[in-house]
C-alpha atoms as a PDB file:
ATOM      1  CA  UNK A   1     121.393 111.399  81.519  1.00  0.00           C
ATOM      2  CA  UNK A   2     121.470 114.678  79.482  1.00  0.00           C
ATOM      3  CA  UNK A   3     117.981 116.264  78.800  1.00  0.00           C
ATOM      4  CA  UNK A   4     116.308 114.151  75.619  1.00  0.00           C
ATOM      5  CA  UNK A   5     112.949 113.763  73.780  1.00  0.00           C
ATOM      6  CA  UNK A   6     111.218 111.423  71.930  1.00  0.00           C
ATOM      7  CA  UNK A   7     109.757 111.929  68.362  1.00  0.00           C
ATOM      8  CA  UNK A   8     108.209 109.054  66.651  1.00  0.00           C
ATOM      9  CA  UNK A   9     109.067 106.657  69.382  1.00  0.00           C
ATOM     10  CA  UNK A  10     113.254 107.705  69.092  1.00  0.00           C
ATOM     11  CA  UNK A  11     114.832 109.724  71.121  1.00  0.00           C
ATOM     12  CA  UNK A  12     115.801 113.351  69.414  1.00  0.00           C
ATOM     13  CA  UNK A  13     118.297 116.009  70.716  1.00  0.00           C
ATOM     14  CA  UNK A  14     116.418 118.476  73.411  1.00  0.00           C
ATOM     15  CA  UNK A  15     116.558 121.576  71.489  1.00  0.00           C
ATOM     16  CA  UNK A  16     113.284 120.301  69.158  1.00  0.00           C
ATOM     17  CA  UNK A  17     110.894 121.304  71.447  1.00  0.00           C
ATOM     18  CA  UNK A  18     110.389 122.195  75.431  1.00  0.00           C
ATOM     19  CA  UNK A  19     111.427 119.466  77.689  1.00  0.00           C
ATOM     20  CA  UNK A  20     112.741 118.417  80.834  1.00  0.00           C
ATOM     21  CA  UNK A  21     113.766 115.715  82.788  1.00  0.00           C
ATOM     22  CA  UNK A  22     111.480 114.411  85.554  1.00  0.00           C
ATOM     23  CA  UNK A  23     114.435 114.333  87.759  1.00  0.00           C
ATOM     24  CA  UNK A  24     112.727 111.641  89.709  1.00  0.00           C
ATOM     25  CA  UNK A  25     109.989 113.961  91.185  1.00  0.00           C
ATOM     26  CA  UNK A  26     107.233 111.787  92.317  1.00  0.00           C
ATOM     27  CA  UNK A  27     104.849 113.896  92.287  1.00  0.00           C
ATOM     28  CA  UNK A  28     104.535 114.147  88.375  1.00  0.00           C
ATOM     29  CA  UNK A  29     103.526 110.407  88.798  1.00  0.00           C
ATOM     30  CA  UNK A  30     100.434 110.831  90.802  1.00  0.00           C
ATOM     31  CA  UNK A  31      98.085 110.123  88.450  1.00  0.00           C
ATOM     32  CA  UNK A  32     100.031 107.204  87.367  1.00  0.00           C
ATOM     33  CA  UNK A  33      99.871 105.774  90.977  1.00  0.00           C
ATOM     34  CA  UNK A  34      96.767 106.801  91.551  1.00  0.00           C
ATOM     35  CA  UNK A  35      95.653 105.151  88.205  1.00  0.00           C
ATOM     36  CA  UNK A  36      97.200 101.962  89.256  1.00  0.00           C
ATOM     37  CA  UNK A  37      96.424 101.576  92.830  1.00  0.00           C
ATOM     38  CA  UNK A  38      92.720 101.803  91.489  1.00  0.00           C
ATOM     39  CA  UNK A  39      93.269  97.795  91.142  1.00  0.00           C
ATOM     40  CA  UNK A  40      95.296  96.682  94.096  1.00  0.00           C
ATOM     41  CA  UNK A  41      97.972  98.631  96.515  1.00  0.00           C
ATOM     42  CA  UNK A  42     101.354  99.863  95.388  1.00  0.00           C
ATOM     43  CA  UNK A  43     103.946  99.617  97.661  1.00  0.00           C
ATOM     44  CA  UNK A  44     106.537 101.935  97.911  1.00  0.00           C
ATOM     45  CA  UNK A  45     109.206  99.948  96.446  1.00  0.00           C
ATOM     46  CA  UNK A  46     107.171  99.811  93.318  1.00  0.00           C
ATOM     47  CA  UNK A  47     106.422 103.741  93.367  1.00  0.00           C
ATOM     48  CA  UNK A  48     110.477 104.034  93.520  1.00  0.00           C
ATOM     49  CA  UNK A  49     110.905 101.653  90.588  1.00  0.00           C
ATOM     50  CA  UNK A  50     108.079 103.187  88.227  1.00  0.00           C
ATOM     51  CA  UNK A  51     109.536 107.135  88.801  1.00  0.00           C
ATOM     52  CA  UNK A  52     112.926 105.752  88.060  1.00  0.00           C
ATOM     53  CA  UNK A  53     111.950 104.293  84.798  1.00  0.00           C
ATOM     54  CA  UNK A  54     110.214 107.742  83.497  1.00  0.00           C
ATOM     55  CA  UNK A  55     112.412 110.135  83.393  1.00  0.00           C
ATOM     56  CA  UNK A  56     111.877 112.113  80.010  1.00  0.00           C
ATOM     57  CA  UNK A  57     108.939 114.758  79.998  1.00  0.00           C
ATOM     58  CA  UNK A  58     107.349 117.204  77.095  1.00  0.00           C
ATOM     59  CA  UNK A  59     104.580 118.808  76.038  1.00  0.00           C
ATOM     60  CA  UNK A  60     102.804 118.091  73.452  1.00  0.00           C
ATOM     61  CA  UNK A  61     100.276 120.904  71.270  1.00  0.00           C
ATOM     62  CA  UNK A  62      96.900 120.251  70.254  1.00  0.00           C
ATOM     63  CA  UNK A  63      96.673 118.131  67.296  1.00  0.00           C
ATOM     64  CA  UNK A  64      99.657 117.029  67.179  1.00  0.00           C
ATOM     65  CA  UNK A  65     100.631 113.373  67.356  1.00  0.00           C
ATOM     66  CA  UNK A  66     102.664 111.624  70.337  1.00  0.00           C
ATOM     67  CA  UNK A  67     102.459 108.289  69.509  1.00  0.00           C
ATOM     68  CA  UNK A  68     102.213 108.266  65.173  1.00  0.00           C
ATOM     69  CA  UNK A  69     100.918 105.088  63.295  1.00  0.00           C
ATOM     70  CA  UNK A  70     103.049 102.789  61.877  1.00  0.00           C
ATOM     71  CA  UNK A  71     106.288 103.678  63.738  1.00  0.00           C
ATOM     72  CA  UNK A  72     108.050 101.413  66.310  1.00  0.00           C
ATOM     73  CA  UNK A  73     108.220 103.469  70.223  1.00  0.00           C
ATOM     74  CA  UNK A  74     111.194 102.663  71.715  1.00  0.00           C
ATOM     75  CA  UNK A  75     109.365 103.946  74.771  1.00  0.00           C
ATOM     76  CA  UNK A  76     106.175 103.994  76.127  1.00  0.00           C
ATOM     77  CA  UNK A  77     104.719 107.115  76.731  1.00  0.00           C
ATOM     78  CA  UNK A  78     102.419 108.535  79.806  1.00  0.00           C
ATOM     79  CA  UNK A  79      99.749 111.363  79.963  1.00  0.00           C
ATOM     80  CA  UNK A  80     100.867 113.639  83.108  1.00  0.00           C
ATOM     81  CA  UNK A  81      98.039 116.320  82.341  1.00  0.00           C
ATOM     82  CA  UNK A  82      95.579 116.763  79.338  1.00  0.00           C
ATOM     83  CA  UNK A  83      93.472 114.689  76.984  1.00  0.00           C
ATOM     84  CA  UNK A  84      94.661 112.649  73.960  1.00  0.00           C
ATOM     85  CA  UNK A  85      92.921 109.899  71.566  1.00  0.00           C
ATOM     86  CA  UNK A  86      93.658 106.763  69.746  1.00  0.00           C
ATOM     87  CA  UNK A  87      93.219 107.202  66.318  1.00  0.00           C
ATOM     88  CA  UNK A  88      92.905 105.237  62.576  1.00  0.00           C
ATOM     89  CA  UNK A  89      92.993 107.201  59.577  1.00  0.00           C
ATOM     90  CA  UNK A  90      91.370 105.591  56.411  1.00  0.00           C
ATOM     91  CA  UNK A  91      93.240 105.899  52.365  1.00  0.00           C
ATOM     92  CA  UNK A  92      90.151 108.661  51.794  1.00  0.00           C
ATOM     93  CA  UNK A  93      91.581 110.690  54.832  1.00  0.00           C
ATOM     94  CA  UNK A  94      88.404 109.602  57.025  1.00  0.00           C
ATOM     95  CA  UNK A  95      89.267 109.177  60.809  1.00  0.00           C
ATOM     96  CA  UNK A  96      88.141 107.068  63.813  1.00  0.00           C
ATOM     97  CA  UNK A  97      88.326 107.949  67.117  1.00  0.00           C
ATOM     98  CA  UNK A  98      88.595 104.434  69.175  1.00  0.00           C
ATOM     99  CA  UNK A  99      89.180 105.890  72.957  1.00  0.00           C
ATOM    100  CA  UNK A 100      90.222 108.640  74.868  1.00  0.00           C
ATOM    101  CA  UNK A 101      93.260 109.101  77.504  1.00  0.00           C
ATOM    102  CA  UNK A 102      93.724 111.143  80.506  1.00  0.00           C
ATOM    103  CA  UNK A 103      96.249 111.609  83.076  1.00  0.00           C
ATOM    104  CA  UNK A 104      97.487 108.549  84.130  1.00  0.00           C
ATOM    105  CA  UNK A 105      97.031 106.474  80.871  1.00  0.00           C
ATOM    106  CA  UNK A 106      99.905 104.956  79.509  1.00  0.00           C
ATOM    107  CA  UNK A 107      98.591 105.403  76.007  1.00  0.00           C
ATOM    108  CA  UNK A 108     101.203 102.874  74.134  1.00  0.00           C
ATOM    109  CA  UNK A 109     102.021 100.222  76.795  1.00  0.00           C
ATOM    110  CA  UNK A 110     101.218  97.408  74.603  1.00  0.00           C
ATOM    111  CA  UNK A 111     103.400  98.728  71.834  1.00  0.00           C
ATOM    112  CA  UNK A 112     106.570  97.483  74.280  1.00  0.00           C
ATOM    113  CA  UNK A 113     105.807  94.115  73.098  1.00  0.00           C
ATOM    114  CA  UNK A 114     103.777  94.796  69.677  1.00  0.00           C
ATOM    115  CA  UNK A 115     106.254  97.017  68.561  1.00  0.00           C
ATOM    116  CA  UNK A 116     105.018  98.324  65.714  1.00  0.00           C
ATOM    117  CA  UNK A 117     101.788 100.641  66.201  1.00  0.00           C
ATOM    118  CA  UNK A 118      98.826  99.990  64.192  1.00  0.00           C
ATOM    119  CA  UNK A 119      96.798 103.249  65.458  1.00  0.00           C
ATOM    120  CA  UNK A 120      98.174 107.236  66.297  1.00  0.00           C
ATOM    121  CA  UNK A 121      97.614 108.879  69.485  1.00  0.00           C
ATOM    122  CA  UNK A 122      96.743 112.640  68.828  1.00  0.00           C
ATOM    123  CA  UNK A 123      96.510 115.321  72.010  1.00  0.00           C
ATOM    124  CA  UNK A 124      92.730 116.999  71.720  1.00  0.00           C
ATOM    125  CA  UNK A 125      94.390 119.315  74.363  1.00  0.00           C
ATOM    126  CA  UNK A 126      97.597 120.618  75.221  1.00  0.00           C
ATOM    127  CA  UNK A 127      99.046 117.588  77.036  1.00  0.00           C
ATOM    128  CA  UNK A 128     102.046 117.260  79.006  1.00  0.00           C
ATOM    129  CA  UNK A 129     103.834 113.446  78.646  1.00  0.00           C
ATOM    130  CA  UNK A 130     106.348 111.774  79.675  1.00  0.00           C
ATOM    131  CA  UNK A 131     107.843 108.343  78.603  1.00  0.00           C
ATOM    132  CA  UNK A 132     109.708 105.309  79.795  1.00  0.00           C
ATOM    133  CA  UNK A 133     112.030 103.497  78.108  1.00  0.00           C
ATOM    134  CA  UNK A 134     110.958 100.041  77.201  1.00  0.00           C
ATOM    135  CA  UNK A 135     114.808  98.582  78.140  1.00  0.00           C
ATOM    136  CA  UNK A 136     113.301  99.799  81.861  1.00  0.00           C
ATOM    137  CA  UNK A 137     110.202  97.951  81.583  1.00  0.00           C
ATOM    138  CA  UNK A 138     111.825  94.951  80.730  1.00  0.00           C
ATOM    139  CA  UNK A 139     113.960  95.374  84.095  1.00  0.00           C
ATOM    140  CA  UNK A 140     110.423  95.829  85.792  1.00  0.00           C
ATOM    141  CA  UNK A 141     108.696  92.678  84.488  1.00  0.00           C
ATOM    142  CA  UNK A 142     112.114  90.613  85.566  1.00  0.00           C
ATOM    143  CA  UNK A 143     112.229  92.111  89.093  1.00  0.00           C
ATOM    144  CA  UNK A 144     108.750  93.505  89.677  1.00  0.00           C
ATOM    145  CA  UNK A 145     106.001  90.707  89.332  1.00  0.00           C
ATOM    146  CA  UNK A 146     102.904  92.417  91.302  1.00  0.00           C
ATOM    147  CA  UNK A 147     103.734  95.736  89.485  1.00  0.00           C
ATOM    148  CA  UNK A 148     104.353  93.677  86.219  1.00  0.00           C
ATOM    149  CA  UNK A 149     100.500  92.529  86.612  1.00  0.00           C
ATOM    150  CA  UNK A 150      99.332  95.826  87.182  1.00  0.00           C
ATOM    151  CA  UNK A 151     100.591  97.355  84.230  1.00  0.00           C
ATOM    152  CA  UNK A 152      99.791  94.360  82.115  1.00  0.00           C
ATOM    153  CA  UNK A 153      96.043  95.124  83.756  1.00  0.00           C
ATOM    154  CA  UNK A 154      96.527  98.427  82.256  1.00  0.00           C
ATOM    155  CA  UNK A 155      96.159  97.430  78.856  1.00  0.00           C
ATOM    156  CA  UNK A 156      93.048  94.999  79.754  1.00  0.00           C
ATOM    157  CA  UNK A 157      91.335  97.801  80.626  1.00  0.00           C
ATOM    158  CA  UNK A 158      92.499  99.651  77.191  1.00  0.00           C
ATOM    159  CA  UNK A 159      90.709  97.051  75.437  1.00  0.00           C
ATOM    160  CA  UNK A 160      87.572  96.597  77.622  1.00  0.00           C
ATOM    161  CA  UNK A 161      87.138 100.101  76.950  1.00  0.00           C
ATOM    162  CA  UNK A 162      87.769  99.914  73.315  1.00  0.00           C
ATOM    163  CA  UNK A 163      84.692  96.883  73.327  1.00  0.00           C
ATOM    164  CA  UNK A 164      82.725  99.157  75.013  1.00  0.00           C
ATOM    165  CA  UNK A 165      83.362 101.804  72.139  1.00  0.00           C
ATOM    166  CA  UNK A 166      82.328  99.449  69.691  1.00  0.00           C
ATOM    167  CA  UNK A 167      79.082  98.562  71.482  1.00  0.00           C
ATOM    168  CA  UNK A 168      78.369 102.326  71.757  1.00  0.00           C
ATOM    169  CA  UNK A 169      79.314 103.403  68.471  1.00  0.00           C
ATOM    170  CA  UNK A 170      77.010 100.221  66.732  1.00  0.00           C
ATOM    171  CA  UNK A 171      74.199 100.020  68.887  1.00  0.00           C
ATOM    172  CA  UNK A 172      73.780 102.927  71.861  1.00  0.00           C
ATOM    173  CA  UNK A 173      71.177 105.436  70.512  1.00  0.00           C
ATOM    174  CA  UNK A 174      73.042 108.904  69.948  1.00  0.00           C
ATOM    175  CA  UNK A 175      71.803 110.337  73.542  1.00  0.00           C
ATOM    176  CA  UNK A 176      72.883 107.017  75.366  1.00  0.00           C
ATOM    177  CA  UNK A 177      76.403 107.231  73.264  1.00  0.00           C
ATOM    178  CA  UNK A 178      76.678 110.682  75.236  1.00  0.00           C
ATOM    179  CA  UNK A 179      75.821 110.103  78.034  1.00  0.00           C
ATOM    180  CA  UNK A 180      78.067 106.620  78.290  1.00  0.00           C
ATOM    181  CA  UNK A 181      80.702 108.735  77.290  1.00  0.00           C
ATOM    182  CA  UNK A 182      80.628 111.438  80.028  1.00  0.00           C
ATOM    183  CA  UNK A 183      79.697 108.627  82.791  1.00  0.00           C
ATOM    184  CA  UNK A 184      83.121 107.066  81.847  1.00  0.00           C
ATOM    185  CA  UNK A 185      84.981 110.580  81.840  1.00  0.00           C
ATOM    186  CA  UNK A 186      83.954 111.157  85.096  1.00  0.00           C
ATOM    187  CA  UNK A 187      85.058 107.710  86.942  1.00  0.00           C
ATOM    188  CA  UNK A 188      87.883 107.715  85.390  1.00  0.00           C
ATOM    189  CA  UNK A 189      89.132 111.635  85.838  1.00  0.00           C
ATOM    190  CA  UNK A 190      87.784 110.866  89.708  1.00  0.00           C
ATOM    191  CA  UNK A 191      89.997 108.213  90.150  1.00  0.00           C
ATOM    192  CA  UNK A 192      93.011 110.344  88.952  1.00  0.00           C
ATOM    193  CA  UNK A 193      91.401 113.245  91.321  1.00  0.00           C
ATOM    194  CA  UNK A 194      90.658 115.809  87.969  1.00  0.00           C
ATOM    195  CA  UNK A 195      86.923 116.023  89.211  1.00  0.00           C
ATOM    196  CA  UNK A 196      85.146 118.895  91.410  1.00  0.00           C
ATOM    197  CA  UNK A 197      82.781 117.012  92.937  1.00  0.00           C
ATOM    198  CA  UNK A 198      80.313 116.115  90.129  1.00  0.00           C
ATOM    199  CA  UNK A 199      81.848 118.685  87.668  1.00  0.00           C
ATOM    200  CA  UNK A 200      84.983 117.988  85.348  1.00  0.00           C
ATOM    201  CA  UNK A 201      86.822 120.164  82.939  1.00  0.00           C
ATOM    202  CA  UNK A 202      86.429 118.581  79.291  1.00  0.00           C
ATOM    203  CA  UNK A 203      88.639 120.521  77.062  1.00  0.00           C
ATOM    204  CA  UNK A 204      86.931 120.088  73.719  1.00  0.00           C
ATOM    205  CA  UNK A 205      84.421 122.052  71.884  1.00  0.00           C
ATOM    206  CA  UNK A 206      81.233 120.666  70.454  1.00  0.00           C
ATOM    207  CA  UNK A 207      82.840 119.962  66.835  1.00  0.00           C
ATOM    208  CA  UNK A 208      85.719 118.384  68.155  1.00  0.00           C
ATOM    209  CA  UNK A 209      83.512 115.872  70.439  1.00  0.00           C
ATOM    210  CA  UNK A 210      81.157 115.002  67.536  1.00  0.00           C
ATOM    211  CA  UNK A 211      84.361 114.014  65.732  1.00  0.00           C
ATOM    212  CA  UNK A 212      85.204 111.555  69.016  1.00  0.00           C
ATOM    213  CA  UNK A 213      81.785 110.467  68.690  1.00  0.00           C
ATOM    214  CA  UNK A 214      81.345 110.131  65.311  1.00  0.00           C
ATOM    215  CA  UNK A 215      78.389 112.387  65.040  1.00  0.00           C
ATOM    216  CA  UNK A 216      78.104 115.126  63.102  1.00  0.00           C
ATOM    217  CA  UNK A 217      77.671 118.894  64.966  1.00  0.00           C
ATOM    218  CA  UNK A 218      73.962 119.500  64.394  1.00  0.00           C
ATOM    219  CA  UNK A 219      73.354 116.536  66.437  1.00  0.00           C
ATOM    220  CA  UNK A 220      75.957 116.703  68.695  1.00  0.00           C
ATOM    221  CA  UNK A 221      74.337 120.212  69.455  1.00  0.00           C
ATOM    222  CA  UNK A 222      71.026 118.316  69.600  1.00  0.00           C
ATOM    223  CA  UNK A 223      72.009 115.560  72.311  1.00  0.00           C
ATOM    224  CA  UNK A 224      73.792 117.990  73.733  1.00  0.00           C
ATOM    225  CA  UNK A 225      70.776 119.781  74.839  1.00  0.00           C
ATOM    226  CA  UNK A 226      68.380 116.864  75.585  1.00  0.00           C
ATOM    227  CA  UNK A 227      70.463 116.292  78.202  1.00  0.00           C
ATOM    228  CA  UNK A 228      70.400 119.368  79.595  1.00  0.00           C
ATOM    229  CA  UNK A 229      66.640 120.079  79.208  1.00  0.00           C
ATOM    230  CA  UNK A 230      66.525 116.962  80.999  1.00  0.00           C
ATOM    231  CA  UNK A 231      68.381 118.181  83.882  1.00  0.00           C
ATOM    232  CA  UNK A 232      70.743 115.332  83.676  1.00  0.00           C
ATOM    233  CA  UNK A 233      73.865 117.793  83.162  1.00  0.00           C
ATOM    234  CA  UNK A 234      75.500 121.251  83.205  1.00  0.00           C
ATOM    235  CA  UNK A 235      77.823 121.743  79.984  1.00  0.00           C
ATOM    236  CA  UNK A 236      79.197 125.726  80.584  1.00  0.00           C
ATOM    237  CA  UNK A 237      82.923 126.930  79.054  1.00  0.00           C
ATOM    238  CA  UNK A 238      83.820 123.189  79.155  1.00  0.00           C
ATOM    239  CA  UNK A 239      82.775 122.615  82.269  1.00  0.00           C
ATOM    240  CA  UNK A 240      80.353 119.329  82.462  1.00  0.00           C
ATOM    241  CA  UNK A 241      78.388 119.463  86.389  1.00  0.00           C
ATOM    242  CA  UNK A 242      76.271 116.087  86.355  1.00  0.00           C
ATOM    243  CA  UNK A 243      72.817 116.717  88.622  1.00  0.00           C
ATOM    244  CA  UNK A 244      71.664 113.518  87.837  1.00  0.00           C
ATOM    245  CA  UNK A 245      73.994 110.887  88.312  1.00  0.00           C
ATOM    246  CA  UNK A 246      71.338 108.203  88.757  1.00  0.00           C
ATOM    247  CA  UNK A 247      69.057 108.915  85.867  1.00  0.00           C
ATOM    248  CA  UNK A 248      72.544 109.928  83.697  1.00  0.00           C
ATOM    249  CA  UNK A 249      73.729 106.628  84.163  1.00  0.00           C
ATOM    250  CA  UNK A 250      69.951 105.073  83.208  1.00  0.00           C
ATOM    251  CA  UNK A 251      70.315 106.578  80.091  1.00  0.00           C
ATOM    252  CA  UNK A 252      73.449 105.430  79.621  1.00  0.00           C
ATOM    253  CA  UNK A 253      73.358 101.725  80.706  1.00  0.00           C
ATOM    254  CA  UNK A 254      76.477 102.403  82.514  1.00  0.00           C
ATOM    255  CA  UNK A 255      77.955  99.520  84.071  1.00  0.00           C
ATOM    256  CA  UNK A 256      81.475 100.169  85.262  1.00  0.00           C
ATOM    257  CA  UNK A 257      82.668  96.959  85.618  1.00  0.00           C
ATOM    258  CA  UNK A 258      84.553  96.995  82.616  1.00  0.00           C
ATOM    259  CA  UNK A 259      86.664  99.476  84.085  1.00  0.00           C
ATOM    260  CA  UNK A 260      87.879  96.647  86.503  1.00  0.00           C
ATOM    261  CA  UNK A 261      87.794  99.499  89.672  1.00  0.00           C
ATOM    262  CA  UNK A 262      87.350  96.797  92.504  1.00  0.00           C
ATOM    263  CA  UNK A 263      90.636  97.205  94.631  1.00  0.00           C
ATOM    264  CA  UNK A 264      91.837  93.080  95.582  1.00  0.00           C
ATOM    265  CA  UNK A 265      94.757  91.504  95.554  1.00  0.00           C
ATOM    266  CA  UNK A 266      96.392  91.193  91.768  1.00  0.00           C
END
């Protein structure tokens, strides 16, 4: 296959932008496998199958779409490195924030069978992607069962953490919002192995994360340093260190089972 890239969900001649193939380089899947085996084991069959289905990479700059609204993906795109959103814009211009993505999110699985997306997905930091083509899925859901489950458990977990968005954005106090927020961050970036211990790199400045959040800067700023007065967290040059897991996840009411993180059989 000669070097392509996607743009709008079709594939465009290489020269748009950087890109290159994945060339079947498992290690640019970690995160995926890593992601997935959360829920139940991968064999190495099924590793062989997923990195021959991606095989087109780019990058992607900040604030730029890589999934837009409204168009119709012909493939189904992956986070390899960096931190995106799912997005609706309203007719006066004002936009909603309705999860984040990391490495290891497929962040338009479900459009394989919706087709037609009904939200963008914008990068909040330079984000490297790569996509696989939904005539390859297909293949995988007719020869694949157990890895057909897992991906379809994917997208259950998309939308358990979309619900818990909308129980956080109607009804979480502004510090528990926070705080619910980095408690999810850091499972799932540990999962994916993006954590230092109890520190994680979060790539967005105070402005941009009261946009995710839906709060405006001054109190952003102001949760912001509850928390720290509190000695919950650390927040230096993007770095977020949590020193109090326990009490951070009191103020929270962080329960983790929607994140579906018990390994069984699927």
């Amino acid at each position: 296959m000669s070097r392509r890239l996607w743009a709008g969900g079709r594939l465009q001649p290489a020269s748009v932008c950087r890109v290159s193939r994945c060339n079947g380089e498992a290690e640019l899947l970690e995160s995926l496998y890593l992601n997935l085996s959360q829920h139940d084991a991968l064999s190495e069959e099924e590793k062989a199958l997923l990195t021959s289905t991606i095989s087109i990479e780019k990058y992607v700059d900040v604030g730029e779409d890589i999934v837009s609204e409204g168009t119709r993906p012909t493939y189904s795109t992956l986070i390899i490195d960096g931190l995106a959103a799912r997005y609706r814009v309203l007719e006066d211009g004002g936009r909603q924030f309705t999860s984040l993505q990391v490495a290891g999110d497929f962040v338009d699985l479900h459009a394989f069978l919706l087709k037609t997306m009904d939200h963008g997905i914008v990068a909040l930091s330079p984000c490297h992607v790569a996509a696989a083509e939904h005539s390859k899925l297909k293949t995988i859901t007719e020869q694949a069962p157990h890895l057909t489950r897992l991906l379809w458990l994917d997208t259950l977990v998309d939308g358990a953490i979309h619900r818990e968005w909308i129980v956080a954005m109607g009804r979480r106090s502004k510090l528990s919002h926070l705080a619910h927020l980095i408690c999810e961050l850091f499972i799932r970036l540990q999962v994916v192995k993006k954590t230092r211990e109890m520190s994680f790199y979060l790539p967005l400045s105070q402005a941009q994360l009261a946009d995710v959040l839906g709060l405006s800067v001054v109190h952003m700023n102001r949760v912001i340093g509850t928390l720290r007065r509190m000695n919950v967290i650390n927040w230096t040059n993007h770095m977020i260190t949590i020193l109090d897991w326990e009490r951070l996840v009191t103020i929270a009411e962080f329960d983790p089972t929607y994140l579906s993180m018990v390994r069984e059989p699927r």
